[in-house]
C-alpha atoms as a PDB file:
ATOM      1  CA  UNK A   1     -11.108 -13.191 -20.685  1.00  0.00           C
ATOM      2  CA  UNK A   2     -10.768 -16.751 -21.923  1.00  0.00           C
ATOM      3  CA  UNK A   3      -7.758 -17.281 -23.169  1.00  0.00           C
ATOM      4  CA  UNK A   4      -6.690 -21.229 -24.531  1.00  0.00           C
ATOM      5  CA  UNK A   5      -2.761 -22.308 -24.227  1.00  0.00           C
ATOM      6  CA  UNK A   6      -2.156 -24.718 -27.235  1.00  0.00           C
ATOM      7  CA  UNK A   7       0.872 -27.112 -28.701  1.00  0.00           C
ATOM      8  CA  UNK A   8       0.806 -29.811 -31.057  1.00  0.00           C
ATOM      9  CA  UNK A   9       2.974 -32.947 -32.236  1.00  0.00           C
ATOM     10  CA  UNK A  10       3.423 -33.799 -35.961  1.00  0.00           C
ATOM     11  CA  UNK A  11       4.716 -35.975 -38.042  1.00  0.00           C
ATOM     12  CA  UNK A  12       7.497 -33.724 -39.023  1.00  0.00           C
ATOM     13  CA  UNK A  13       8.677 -29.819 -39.527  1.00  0.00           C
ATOM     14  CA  UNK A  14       7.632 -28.800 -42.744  1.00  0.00           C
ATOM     15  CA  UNK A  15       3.779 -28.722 -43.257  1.00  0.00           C
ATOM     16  CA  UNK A  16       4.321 -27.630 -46.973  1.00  0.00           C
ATOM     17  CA  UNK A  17       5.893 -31.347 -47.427  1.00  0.00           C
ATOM     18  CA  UNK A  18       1.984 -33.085 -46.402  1.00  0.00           C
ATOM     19  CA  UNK A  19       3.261 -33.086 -42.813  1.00  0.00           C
ATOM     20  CA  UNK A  20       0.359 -34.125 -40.222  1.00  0.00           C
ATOM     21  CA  UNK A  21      -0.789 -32.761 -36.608  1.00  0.00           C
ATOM     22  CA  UNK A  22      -0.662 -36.211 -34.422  1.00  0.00           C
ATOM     23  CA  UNK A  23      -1.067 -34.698 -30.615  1.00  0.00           C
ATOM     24  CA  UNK A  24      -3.431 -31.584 -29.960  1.00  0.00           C
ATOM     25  CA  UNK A  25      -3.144 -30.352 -26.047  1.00  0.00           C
ATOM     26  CA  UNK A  26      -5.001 -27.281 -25.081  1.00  0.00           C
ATOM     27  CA  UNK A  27      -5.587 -25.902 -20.984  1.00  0.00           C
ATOM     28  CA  UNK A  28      -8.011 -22.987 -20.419  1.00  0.00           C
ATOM     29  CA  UNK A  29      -7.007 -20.217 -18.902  1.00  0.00           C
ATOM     30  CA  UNK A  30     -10.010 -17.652 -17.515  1.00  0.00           C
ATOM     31  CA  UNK A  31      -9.128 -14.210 -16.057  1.00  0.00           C
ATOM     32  CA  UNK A  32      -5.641 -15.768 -15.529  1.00  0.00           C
ATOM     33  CA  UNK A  33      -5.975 -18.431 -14.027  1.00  0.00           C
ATOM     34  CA  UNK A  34      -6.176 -22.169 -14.833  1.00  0.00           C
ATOM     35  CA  UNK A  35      -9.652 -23.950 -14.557  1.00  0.00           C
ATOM     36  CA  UNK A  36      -8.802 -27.048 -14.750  1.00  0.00           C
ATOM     37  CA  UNK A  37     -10.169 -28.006 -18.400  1.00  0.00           C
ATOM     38  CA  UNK A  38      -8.318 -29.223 -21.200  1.00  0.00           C
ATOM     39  CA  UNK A  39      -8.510 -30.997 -24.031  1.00  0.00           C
ATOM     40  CA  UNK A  40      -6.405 -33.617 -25.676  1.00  0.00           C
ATOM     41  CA  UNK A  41      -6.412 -36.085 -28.577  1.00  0.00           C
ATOM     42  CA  UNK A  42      -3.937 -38.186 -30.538  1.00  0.00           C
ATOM     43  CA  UNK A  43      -4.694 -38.654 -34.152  1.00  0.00           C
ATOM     44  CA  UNK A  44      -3.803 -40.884 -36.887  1.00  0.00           C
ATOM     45  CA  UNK A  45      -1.925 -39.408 -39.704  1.00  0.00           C
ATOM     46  CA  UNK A  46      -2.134 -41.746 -42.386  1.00  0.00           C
ATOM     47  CA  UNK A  47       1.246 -41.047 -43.099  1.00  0.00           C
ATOM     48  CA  UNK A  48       4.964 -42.137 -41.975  1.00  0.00           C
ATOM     49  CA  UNK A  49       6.580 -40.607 -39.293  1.00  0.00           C
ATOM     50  CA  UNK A  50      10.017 -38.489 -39.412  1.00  0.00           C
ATOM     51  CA  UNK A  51      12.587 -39.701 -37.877  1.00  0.00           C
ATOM     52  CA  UNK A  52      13.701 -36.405 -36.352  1.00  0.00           C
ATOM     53  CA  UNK A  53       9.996 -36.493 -35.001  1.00  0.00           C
ATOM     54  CA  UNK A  54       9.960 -39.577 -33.680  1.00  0.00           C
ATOM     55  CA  UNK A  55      12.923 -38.952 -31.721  1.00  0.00           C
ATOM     56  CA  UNK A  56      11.489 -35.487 -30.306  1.00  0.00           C
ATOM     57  CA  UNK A  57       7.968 -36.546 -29.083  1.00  0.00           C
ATOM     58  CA  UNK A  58       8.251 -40.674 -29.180  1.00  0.00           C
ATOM     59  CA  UNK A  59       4.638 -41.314 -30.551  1.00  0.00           C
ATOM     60  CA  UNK A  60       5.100 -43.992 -32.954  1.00  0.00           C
ATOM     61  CA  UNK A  61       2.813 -44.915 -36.282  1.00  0.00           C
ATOM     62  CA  UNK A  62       1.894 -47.949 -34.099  1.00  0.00           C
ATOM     63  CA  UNK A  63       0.306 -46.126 -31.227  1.00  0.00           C
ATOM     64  CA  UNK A  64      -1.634 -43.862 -33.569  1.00  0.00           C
ATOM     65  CA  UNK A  65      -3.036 -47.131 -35.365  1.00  0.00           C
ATOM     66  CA  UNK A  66      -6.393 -47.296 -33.511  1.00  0.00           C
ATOM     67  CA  UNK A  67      -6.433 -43.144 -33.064  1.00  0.00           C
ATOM     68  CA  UNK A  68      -9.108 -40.942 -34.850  1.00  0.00           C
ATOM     69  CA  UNK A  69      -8.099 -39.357 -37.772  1.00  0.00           C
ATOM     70  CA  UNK A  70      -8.655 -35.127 -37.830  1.00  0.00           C
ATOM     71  CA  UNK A  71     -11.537 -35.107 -39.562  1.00  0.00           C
ATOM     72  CA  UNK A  72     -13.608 -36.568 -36.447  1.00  0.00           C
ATOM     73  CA  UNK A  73     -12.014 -34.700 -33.840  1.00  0.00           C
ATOM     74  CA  UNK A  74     -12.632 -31.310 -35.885  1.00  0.00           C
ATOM     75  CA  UNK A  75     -16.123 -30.149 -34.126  1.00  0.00           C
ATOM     76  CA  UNK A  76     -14.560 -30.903 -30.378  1.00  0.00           C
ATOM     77  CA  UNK A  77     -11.819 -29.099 -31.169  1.00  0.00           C
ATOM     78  CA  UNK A  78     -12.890 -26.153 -32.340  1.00  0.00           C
ATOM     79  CA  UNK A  79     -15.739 -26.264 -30.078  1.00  0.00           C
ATOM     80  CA  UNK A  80     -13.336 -26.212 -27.093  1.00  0.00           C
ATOM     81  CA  UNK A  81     -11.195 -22.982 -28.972  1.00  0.00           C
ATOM     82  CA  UNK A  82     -13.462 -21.049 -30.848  1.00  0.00           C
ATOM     83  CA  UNK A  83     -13.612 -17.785 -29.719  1.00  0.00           C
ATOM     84  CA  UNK A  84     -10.284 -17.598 -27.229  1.00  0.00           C
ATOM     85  CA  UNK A  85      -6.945 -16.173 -27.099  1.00  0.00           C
ATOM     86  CA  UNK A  86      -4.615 -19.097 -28.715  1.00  0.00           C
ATOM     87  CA  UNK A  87      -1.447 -18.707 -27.007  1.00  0.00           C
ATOM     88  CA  UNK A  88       1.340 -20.604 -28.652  1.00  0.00           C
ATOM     89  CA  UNK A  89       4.954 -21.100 -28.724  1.00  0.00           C
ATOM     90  CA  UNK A  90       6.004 -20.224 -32.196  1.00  0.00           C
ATOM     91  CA  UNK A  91       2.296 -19.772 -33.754  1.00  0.00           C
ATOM     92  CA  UNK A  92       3.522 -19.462 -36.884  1.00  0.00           C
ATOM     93  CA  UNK A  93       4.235 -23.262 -37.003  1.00  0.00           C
ATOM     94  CA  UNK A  94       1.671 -24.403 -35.020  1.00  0.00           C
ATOM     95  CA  UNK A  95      -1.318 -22.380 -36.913  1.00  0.00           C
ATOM     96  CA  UNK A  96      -0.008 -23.867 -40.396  1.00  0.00           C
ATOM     97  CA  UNK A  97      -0.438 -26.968 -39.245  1.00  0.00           C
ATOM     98  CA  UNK A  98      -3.803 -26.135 -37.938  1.00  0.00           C
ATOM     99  CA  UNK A  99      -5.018 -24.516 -41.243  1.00  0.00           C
ATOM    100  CA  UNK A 100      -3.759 -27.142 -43.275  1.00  0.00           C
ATOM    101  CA  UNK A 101      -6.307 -30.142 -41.861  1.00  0.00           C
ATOM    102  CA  UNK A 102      -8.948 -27.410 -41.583  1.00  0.00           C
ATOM    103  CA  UNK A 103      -8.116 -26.870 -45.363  1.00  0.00           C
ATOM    104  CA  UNK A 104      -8.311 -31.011 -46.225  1.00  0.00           C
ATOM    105  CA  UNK A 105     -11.702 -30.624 -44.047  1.00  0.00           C
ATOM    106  CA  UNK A 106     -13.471 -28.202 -45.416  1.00  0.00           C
ATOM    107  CA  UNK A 107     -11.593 -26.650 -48.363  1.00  0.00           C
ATOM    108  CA  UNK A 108     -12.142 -22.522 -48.542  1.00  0.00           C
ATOM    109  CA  UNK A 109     -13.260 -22.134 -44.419  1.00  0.00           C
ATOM    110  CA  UNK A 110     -12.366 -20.212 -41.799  1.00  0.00           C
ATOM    111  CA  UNK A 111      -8.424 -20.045 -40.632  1.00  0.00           C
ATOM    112  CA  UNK A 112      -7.394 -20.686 -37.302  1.00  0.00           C
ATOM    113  CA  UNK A 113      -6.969 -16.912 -37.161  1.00  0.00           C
ATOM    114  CA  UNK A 114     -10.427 -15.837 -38.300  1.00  0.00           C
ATOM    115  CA  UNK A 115     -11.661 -18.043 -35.392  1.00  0.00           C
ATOM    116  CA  UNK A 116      -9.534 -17.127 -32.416  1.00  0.00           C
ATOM    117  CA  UNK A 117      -6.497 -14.314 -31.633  1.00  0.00           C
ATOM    118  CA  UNK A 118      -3.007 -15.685 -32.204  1.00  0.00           C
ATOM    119  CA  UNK A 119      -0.395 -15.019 -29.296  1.00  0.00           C
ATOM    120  CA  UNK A 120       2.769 -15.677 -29.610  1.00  0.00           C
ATOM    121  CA  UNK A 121       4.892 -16.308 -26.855  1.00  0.00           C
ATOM    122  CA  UNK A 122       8.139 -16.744 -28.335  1.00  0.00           C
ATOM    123  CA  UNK A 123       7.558 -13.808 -30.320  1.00  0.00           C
ATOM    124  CA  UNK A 124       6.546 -11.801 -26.326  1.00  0.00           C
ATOM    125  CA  UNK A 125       9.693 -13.332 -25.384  1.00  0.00           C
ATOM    126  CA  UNK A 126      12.108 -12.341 -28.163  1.00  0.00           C
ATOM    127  CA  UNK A 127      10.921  -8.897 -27.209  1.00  0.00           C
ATOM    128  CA  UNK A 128      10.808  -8.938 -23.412  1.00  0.00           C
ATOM    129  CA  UNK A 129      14.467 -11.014 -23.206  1.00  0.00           C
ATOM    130  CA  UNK A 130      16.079  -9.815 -26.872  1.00  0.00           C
ATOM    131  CA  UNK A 131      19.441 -11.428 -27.485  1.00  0.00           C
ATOM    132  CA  UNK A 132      18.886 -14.552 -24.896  1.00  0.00           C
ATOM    133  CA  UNK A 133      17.340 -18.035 -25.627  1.00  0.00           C
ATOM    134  CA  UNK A 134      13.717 -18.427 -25.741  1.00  0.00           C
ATOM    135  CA  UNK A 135      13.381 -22.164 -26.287  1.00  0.00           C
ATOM    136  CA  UNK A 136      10.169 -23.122 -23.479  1.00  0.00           C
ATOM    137  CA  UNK A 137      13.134 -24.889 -21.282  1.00  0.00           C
ATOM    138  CA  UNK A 138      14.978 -21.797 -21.592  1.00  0.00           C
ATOM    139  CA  UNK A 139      12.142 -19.810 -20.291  1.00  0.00           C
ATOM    140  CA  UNK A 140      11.427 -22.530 -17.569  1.00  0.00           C
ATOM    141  CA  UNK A 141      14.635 -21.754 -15.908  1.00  0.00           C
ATOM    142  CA  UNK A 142      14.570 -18.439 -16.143  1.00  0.00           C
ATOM    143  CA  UNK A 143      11.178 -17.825 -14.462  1.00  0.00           C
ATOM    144  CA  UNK A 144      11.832 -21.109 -12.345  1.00  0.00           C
ATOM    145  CA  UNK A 145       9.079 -22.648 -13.823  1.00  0.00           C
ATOM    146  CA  UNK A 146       9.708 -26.816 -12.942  1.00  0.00           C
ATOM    147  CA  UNK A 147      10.066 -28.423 -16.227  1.00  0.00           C
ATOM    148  CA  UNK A 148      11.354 -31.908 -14.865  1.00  0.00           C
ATOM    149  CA  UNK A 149       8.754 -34.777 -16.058  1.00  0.00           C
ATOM    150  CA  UNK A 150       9.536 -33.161 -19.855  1.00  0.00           C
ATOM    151  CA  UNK A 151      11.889 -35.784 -21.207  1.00  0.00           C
ATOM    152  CA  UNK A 152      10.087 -35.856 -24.515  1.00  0.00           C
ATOM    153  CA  UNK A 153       7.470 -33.050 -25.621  1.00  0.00           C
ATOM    154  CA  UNK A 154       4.242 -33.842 -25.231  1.00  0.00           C
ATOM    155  CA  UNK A 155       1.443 -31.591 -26.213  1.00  0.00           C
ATOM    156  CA  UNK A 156      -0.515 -31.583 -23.142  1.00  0.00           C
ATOM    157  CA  UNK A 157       2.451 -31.287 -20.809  1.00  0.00           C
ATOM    158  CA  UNK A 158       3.912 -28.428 -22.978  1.00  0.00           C
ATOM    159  CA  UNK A 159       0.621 -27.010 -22.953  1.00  0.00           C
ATOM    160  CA  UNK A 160       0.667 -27.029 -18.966  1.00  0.00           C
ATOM    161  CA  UNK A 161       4.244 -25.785 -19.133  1.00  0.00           C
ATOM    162  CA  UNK A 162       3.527 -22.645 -21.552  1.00  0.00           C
ATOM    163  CA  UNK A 163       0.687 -22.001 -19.529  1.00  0.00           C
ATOM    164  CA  UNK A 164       2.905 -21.224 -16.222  1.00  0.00           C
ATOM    165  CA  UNK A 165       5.295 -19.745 -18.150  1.00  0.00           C
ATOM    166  CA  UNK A 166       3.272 -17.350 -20.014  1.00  0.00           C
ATOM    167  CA  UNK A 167       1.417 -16.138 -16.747  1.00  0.00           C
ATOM    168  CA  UNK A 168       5.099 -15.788 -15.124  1.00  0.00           C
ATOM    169  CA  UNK A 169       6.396 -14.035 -17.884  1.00  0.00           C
ATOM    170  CA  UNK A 170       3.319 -11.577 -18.597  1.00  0.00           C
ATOM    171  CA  UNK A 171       2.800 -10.600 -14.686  1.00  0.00           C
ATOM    172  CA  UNK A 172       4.873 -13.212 -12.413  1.00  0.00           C
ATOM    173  CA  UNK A 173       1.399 -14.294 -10.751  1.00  0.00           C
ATOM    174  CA  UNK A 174      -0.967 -17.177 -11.945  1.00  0.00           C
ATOM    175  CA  UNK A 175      -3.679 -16.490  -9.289  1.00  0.00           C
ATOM    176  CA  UNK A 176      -5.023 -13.549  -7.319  1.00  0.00           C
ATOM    177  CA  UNK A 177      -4.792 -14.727  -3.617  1.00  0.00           C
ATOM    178  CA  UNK A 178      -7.389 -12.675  -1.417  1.00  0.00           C
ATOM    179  CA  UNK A 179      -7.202 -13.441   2.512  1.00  0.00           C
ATOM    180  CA  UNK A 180      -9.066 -11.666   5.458  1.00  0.00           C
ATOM    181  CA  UNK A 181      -6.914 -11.299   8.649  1.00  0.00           C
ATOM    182  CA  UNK A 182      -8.444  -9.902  11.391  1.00  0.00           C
ATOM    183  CA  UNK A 183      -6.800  -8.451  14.590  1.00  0.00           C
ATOM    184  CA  UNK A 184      -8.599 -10.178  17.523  1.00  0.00           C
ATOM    185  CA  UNK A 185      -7.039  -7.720  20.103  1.00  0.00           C
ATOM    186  CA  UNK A 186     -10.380  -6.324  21.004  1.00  0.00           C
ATOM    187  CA  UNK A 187     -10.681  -2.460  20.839  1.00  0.00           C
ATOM    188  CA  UNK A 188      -9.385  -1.287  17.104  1.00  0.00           C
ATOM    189  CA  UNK A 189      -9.368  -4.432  15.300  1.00  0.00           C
ATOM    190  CA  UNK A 190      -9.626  -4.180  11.837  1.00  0.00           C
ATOM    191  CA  UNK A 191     -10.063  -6.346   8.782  1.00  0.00           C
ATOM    192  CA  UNK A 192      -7.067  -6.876   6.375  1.00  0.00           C
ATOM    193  CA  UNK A 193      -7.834  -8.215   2.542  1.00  0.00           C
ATOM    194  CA  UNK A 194      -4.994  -7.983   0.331  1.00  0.00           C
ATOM    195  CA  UNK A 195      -3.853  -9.505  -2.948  1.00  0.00           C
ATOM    196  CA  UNK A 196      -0.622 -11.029  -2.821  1.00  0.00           C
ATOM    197  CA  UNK A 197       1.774 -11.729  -6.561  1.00  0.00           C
ATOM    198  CA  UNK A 198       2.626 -15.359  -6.535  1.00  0.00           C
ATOM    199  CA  UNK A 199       5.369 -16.345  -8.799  1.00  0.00           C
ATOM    200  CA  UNK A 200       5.046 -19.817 -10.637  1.00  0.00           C
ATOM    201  CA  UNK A 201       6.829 -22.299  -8.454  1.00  0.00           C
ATOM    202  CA  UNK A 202       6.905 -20.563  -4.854  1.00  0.00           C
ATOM    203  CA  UNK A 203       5.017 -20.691  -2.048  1.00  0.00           C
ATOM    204  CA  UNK A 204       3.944 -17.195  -0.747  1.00  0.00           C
ATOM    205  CA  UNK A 205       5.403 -15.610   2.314  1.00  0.00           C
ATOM    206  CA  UNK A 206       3.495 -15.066   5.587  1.00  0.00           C
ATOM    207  CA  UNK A 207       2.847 -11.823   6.354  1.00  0.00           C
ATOM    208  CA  UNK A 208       3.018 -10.827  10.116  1.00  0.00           C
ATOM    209  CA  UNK A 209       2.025  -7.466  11.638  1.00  0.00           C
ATOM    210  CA  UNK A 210       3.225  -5.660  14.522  1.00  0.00           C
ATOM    211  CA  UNK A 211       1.025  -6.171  17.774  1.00  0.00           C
ATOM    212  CA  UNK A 212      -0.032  -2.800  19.386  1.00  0.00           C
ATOM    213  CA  UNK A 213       2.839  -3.284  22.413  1.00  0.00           C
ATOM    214  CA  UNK A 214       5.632  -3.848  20.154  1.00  0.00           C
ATOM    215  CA  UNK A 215       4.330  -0.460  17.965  1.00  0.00           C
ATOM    216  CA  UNK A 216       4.347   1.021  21.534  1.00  0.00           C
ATOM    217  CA  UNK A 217       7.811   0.065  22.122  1.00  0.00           C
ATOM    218  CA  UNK A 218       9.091   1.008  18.363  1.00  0.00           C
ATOM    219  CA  UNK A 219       7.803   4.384  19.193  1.00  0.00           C
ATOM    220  CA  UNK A 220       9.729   4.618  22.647  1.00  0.00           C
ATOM    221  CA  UNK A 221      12.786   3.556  20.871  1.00  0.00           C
ATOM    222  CA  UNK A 222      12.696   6.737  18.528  1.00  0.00           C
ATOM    223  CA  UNK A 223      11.465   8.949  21.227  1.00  0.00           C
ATOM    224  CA  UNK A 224      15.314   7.657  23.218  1.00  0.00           C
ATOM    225  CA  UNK A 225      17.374   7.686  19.946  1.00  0.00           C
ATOM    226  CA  UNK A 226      15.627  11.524  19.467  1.00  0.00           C
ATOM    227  CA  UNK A 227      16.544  12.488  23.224  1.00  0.00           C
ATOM    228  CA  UNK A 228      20.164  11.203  22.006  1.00  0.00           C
ATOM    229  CA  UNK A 229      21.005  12.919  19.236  1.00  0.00           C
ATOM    230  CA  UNK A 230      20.082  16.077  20.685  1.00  0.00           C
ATOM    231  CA  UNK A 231      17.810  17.130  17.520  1.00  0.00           C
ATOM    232  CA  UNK A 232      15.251  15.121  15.397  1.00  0.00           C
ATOM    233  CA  UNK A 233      15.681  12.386  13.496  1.00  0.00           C
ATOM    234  CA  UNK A 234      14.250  12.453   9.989  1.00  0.00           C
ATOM    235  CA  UNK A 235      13.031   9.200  10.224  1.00  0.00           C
ATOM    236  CA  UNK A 236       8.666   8.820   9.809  1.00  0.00           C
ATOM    237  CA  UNK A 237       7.576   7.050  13.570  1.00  0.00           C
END
């Protein structure tokens, strides 16, 4: 399952105003977990920057001067999604964007849709938290998801964040953690593999089992507690 987590940056809120993607961040996700590749572009929108905008993401007209403009980033792009699960926070926004430069590019082709599944994870939030904030900081704190170098969005960063968040909130584990432990005692050793949940954010706890003497003396301490009470205990040895 290849799924690709996804934000952008514009030039300001309302596409239907001739409103401009300037940032693209994607990370891949396979089977869950992150492999490591992304991809990321700034682009020049050959048109003014919001205000509002500005002040969100801080990418000024100035830094975008020397950036490509969509049309030459198109092929990478969709090279690097075609085919995935998009998960977004509030698709609705970012996919309009989307479809309008794939409109100005080639006028009548596939949507964003047609080419990949839309997730929303503000809409999975709204349903798994109803009535509570689902901003992405909101949903950082509640599934302690560390949020701190996000002074100004960023599409790559919020990309990363979503991603952490969106494993936390659809399972609470972002990797499947399989570990042999074998018992070196000699006669009835036995090889342990298990798969441990690993929330975003903590480190997993160690696991330590019983050694055969203190089993031995667990099971003397029941036998005495039995001999006690004068009848048995329904408690499993």
């Amino acid at each position: 399952m290849r799924q690709i987590v996804l934000d952008t940056e514009t030039t300001g809120l309302e596409v239907s105003q001739g409103h401009r993607i300037i940032e693209i961040g994607c990370v891949e996700l396979i089977d869950r977990k992150l492999t490591g590749r992304h991809y990321h572009q700034y682009i020049q929108p050959h048109r003014d920057i919001d205000d509002g905008a500005l002040a969100v993401h801080g990418i000024t007209q100035q830094f975008l001067a020397d950036k490509p403009p969509f049309e030459q980033i198109v092929e990478p792009f969709l090279s690097f999604v075609d085919g995935a699960d998009l998960i977004i926070h509030n698709a609705p926004f970012d996919v309009g964007f989307l479809d309008a430069e794939l409109e100005r590019v080639d006028p009548g082709g596939p949507s964003t849709a047609s080419r990949c599944a839309i997730i929303d994870s503000l809409t999975l939030a709204r349903t798994k938290h109803p009535g509570q904030r689902n901003s992405l900081d909101a949903l950082c704190q509640r599934y302690e998801v560390d949020n701190s170098s996000r002074s100004l969005h960023g599409a790559l960063l919020d990309a990363e964040i979503l991603a952490e968040v969106y494993l936390a909130m659809t399972g609470g584990q972002t990797s499947l953690v399989l570990s042999d432990e074998d018992n070196s005692s000699g006669e009835g050793a036995q090889s342990v593999s298990r798969i441990r949940r690993l929330p975003v954010g903590r480190r997993p706890l160690r696991i330590i089992k019983a050694s055969d003497e203190e089993l031995e003396r667990h099971e003397e301490k029941l036998a005495e507690m039995r001999e006690k009470a004068g009848h048995v205990i329904p408690w499993p040895a």
